[in-house]
C-alpha atoms as a PDB file:
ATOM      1  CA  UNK A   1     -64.940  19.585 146.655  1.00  0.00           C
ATOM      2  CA  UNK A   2     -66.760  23.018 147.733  1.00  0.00           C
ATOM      3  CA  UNK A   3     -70.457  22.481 148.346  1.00  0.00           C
ATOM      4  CA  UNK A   4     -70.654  25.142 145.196  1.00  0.00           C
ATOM      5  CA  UNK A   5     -69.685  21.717 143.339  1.00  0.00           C
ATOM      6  CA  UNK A   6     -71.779  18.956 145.073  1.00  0.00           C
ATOM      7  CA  UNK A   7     -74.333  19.151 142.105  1.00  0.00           C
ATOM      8  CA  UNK A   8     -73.812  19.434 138.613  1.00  0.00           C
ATOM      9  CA  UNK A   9     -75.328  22.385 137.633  1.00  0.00           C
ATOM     10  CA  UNK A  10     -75.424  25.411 134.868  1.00  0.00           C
ATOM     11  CA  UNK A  11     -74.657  28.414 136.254  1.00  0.00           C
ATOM     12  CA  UNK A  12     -74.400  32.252 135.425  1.00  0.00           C
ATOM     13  CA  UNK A  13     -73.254  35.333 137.602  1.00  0.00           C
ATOM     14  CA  UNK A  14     -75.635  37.680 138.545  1.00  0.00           C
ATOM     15  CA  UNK A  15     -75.072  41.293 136.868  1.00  0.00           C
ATOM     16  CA  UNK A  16     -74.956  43.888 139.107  1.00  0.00           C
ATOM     17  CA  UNK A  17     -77.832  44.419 140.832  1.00  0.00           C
ATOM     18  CA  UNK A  18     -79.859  41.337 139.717  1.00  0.00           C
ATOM     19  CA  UNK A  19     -80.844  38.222 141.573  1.00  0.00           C
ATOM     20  CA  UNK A  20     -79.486  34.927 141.756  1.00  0.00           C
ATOM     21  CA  UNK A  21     -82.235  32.291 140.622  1.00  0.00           C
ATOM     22  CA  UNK A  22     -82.016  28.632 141.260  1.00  0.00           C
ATOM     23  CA  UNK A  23     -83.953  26.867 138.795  1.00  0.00           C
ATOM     24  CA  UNK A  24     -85.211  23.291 139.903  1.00  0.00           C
ATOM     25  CA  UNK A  25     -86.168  20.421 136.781  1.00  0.00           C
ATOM     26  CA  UNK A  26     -88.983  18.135 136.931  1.00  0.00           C
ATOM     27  CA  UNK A  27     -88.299  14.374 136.538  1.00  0.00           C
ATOM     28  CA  UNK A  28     -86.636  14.168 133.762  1.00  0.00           C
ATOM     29  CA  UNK A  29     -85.123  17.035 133.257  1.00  0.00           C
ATOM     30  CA  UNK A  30     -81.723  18.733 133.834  1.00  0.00           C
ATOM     31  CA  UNK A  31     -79.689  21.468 134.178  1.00  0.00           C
ATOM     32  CA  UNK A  32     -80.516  23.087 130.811  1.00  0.00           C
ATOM     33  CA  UNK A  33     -84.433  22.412 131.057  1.00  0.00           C
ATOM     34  CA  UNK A  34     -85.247  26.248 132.512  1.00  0.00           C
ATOM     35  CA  UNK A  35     -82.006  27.860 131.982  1.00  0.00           C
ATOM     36  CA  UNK A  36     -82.856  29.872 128.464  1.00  0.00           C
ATOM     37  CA  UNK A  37     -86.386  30.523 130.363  1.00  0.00           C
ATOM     38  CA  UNK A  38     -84.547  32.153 132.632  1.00  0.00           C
ATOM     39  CA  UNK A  39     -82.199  34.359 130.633  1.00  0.00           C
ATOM     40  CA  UNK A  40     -85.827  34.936 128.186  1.00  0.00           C
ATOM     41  CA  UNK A  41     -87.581  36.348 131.593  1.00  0.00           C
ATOM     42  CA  UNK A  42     -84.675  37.806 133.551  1.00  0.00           C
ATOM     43  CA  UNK A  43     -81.368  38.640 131.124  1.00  0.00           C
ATOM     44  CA  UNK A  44     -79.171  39.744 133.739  1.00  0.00           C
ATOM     45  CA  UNK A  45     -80.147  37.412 136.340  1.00  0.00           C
ATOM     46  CA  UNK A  46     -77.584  34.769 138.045  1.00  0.00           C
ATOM     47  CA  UNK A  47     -78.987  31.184 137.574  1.00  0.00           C
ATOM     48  CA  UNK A  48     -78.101  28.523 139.005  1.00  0.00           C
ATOM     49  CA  UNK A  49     -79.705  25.410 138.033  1.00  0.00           C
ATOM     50  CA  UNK A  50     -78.534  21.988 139.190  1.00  0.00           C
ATOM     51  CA  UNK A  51     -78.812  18.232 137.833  1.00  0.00           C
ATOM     52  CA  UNK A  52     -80.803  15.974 140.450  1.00  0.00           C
ATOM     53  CA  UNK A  53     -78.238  13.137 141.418  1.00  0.00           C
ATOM     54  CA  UNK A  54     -81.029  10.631 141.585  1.00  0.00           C
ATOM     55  CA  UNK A  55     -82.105   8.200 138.697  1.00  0.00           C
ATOM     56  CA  UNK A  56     -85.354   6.862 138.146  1.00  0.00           C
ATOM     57  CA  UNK A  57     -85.474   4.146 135.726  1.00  0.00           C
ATOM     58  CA  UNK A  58     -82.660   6.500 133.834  1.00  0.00           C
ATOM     59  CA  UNK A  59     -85.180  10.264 134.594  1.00  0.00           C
ATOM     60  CA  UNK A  60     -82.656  12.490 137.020  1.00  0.00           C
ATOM     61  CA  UNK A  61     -85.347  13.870 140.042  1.00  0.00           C
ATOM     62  CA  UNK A  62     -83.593  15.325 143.233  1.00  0.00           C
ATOM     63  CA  UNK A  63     -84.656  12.450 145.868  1.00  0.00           C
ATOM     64  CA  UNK A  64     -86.572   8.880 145.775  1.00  0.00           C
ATOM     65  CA  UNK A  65     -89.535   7.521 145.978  1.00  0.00           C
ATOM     66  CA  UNK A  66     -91.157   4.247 145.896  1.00  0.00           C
ATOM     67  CA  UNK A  67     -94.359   5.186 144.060  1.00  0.00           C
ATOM     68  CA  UNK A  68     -96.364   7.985 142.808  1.00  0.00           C
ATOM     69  CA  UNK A  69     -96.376  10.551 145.509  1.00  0.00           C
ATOM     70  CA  UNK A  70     -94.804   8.102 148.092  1.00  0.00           C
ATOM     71  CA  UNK A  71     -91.902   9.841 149.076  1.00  0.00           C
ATOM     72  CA  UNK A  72     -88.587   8.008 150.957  1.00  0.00           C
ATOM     73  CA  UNK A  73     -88.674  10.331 153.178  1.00  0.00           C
ATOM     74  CA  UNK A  74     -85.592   9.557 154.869  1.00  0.00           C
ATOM     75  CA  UNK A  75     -84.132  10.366 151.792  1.00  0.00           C
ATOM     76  CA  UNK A  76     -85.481  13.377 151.033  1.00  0.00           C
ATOM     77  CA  UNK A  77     -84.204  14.410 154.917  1.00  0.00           C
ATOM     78  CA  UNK A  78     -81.192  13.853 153.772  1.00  0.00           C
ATOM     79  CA  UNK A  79     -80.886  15.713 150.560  1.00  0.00           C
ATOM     80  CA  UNK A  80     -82.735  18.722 151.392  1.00  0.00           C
ATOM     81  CA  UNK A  81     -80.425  19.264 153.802  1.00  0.00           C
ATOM     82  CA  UNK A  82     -77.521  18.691 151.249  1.00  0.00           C
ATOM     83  CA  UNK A  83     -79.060  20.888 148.974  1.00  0.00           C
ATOM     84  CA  UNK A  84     -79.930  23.579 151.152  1.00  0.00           C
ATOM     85  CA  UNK A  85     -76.344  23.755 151.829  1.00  0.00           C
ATOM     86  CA  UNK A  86     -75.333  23.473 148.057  1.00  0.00           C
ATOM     87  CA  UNK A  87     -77.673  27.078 148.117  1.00  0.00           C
ATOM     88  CA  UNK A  88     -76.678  28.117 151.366  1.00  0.00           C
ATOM     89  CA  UNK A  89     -72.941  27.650 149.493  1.00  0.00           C
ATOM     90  CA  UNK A  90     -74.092  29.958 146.241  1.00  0.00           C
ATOM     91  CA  UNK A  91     -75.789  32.634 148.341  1.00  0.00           C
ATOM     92  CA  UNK A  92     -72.464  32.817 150.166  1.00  0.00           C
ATOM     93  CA  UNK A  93     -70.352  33.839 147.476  1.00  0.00           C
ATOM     94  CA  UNK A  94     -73.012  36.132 146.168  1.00  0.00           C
ATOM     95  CA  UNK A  95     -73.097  38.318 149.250  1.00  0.00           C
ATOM     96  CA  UNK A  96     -76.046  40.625 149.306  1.00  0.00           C
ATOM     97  CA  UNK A  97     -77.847  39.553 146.205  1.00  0.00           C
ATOM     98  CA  UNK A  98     -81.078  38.263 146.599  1.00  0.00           C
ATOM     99  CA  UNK A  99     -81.861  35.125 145.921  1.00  0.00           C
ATOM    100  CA  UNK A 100     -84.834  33.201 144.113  1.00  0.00           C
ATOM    101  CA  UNK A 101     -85.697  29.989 143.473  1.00  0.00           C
ATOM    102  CA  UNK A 102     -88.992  28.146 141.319  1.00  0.00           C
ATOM    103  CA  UNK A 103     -88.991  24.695 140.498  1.00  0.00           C
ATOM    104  CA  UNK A 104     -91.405  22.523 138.940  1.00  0.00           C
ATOM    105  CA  UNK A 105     -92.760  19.257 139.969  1.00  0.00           C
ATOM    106  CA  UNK A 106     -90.214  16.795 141.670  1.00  0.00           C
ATOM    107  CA  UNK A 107     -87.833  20.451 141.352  1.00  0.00           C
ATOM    108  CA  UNK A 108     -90.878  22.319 143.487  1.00  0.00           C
ATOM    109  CA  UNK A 109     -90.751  19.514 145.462  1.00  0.00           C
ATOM    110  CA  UNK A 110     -87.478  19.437 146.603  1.00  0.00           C
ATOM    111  CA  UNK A 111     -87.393  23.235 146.576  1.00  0.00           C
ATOM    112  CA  UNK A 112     -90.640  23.427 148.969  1.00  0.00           C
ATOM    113  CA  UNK A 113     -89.134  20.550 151.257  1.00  0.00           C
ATOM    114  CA  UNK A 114     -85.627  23.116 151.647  1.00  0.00           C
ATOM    115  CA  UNK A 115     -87.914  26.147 152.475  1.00  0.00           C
ATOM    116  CA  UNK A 116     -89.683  23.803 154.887  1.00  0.00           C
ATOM    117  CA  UNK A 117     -86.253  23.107 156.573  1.00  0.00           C
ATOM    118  CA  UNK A 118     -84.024  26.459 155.952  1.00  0.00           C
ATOM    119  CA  UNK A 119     -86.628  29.132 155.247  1.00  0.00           C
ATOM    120  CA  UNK A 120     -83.894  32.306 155.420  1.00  0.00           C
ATOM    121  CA  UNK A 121     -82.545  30.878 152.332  1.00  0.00           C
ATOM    122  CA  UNK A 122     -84.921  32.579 149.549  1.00  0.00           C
ATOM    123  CA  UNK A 123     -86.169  35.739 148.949  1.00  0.00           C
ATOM    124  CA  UNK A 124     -88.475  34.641 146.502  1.00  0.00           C
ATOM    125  CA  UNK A 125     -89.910  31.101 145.907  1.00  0.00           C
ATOM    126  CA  UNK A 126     -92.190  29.870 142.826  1.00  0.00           C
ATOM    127  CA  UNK A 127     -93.646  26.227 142.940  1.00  0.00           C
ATOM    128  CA  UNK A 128     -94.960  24.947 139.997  1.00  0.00           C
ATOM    129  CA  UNK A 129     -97.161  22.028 140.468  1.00  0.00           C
ATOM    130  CA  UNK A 130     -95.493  20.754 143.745  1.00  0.00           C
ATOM    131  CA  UNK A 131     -96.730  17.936 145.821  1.00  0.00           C
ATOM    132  CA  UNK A 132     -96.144  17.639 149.534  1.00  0.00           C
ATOM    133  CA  UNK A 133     -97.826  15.027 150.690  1.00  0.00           C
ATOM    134  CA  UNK A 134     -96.722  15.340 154.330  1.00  0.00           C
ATOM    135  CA  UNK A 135     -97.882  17.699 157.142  1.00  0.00           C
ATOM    136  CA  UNK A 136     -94.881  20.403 157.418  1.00  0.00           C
ATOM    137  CA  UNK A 137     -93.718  22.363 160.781  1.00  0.00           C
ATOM    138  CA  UNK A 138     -94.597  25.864 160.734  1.00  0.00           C
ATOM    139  CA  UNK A 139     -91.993  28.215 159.837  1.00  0.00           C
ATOM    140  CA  UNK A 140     -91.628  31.735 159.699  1.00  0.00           C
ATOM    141  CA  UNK A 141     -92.114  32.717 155.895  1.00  0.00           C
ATOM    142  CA  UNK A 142     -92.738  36.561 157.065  1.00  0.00           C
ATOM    143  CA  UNK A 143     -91.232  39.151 153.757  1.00  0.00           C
ATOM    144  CA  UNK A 144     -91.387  35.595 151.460  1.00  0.00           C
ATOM    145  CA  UNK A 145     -92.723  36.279 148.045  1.00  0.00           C
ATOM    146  CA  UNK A 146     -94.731  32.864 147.091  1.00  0.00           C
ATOM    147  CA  UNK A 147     -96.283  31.669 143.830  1.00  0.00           C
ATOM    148  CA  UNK A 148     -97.804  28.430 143.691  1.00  0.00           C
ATOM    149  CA  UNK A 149     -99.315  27.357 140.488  1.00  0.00           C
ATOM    150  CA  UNK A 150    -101.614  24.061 139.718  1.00  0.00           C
ATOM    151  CA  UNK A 151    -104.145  22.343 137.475  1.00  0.00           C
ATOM    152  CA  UNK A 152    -107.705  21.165 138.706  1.00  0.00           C
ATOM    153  CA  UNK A 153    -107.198  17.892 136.377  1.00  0.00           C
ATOM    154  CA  UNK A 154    -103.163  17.628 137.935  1.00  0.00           C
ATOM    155  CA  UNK A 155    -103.207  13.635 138.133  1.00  0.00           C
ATOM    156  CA  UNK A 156     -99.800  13.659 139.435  1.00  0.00           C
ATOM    157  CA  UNK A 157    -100.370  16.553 142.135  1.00  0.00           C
ATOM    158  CA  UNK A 158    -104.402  15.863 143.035  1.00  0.00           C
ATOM    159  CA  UNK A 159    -105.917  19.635 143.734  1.00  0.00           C
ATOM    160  CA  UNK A 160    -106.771  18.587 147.322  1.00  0.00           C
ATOM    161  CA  UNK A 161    -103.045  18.886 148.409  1.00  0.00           C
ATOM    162  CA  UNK A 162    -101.918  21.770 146.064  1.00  0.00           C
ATOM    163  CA  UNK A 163    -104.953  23.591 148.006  1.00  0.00           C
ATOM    164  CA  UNK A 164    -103.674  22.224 151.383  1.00  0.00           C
ATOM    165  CA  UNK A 165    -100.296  23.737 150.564  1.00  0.00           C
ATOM    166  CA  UNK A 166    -101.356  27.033 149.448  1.00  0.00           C
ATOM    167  CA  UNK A 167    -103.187  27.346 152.949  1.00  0.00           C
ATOM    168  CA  UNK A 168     -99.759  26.063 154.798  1.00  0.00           C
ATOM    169  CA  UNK A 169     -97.988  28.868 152.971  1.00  0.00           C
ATOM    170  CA  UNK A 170    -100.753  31.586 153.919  1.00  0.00           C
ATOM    171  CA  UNK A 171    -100.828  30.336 157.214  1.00  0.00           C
ATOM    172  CA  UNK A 172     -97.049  31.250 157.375  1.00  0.00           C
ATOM    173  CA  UNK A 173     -97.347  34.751 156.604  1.00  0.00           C
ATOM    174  CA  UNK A 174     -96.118  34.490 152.937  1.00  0.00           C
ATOM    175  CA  UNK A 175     -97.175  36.605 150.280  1.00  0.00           C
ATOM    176  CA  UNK A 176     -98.770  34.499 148.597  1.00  0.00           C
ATOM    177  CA  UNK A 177    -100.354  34.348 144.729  1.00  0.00           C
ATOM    178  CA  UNK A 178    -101.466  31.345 142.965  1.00  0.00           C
ATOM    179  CA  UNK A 179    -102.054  30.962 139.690  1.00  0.00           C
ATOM    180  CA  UNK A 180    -104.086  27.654 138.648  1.00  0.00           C
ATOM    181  CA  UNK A 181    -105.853  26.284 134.878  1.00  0.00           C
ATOM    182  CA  UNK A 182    -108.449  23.108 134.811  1.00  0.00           C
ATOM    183  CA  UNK A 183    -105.704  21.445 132.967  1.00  0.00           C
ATOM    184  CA  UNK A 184    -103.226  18.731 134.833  1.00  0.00           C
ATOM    185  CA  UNK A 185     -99.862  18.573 134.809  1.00  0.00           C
ATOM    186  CA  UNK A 186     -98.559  21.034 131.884  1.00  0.00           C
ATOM    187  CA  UNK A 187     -97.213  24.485 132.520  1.00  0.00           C
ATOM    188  CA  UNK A 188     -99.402  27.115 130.820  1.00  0.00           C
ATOM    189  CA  UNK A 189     -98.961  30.940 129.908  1.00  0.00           C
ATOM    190  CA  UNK A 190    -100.535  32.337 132.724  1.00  0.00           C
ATOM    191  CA  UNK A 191     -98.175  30.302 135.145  1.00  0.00           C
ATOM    192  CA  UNK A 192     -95.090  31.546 133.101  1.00  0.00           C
ATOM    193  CA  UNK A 193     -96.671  35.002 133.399  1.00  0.00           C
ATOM    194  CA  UNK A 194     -97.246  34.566 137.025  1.00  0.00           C
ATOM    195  CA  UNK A 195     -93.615  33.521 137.485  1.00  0.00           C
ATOM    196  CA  UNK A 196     -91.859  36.285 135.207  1.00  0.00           C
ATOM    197  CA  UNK A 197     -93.397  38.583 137.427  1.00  0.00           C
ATOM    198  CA  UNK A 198     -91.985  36.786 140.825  1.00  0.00           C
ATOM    199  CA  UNK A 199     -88.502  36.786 139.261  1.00  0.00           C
ATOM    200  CA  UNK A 200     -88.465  40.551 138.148  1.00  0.00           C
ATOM    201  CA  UNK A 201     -91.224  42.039 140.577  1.00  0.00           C
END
C-alpha cells in the first residue's frame, strides 16, 4: 500500500495553479465533514481530507487519549509521524503546488502536532480551536502563513493554552492572525472568514 493510501480519505486534484488543502475533522467527524467547505471557499483547490483511524467510544479522532485534554502521547508520536508522511506522500505527487492544511479540534490537533515535528510540510496552516497541552520544540516557521482561531468560553480548549499557542507560533516567526469570539467550542463566521482568506490569500 502507498502511504497516499494509509488513510481513508476524500480527495480531489488540484486545478492548475491551485493549492492542495488537507482538511483535518474534529472528533467525530470524517472525511466528508469539510470537504464541500472546501470546494464552497476554494473551487479549484485539491483537497485532501482523511478519516482518523482511531475510535473513541465509536467518534473517529486521529490519535488517543485517556481523558479530556490528556493526550497518549506516545501515541500521538507515533501517528504524527505516520501522518506527516501520508502528506509528505500527497505533496510528492503534487510537485510544486503549494500545500495547505486547517483542521479543527482533535484535526488542529493532530495537524499542529505534524507542523511541530515536520514544519517544511505546509505552506499554509489554519487551527481551529486546537489544544496543545504540551510545551513544543522551537521550529523554524519563517514564510508560514498561521491562523489560529478560539472562543473565550472554549471548555474543551481553556483560553489560557489557545493564548500560550498563539505566542509559540509568534515566537517562531509565523505570520500569524487569530481570529477569536466569547463563545466556546463552535465555529463562527468570522473564523470561516478568517480561514477563506488563508486558503485563497
Amino acid at each position: 500500500m502507498t502511504q497516499t493510501l494509509s488513510y481513508h480519505a476524500r480527495t480531489r486534484s488540484p486545478d492548475p495553479g491551485a493549492p492542495l488543502i488537507f482538511a483535518f475533522h474534529g472528533t467525530g467527524g470524517d472525511e466528508n465533514q469539510f470537504f464541500e467547505l472546501v470546494r464552497q471557499i476554494h473551487p479549484g483547490a485539491g483537497i485532501v481530507s482523511p478519516r482518523g483511524d482511531v475510535s473513541e467510544g465509536g467518534a473517529a479522532r486521529f490519535f488517543r487519549r485517556t481523558g479530556e485534554g490528556v493526550y497518549d502521547m506516545d501515541d500521538l508520536a507515533r501517528r504524527t509521524e505516520r501522518m506527516a508522511a501520508f502528506v509528505a506522500a500527497h505533496k510528492e505527487a503534487n510537485p510544486g503546488v503549494p500545500v495547505y492544511g486547517f483542521g479543527y479540534s482533535n484535526g488542529a490537533n493532530i495537524l499542529a502536532s505534524v507542523v511541530m515535528a515536520h514544519p517544511e510540510l505546509f505552506d499554509r496552516i489554519g487551527l481551529l480551536h486546537p489544544l496543545v497541552p504540551w510545551e513544543p520544540a522551537p521550529v523554524d516557521l519563517g514564510g508560514r502563513h498561521v491562523l489560529i482561531t478560539a472562543g473565550h468560553r472554549d471548555p474543551i480548549c481553556p483560553w489560557g493554552l489557545s493564548d500560550r499557542l498563539v505566542r509559540w507560533f509568534g515566537a517562531q516567526g509565523a505570520e500569524l492572525r487569530t481570529e477569536t469570539h466569547d463563545g466556546g467550542h463552535e465555529i463562527r463566521q468570522g473564523e470561516l472568514s478568517a480561514l477563506a482568506d488563508l486558503l485563497t490569500g
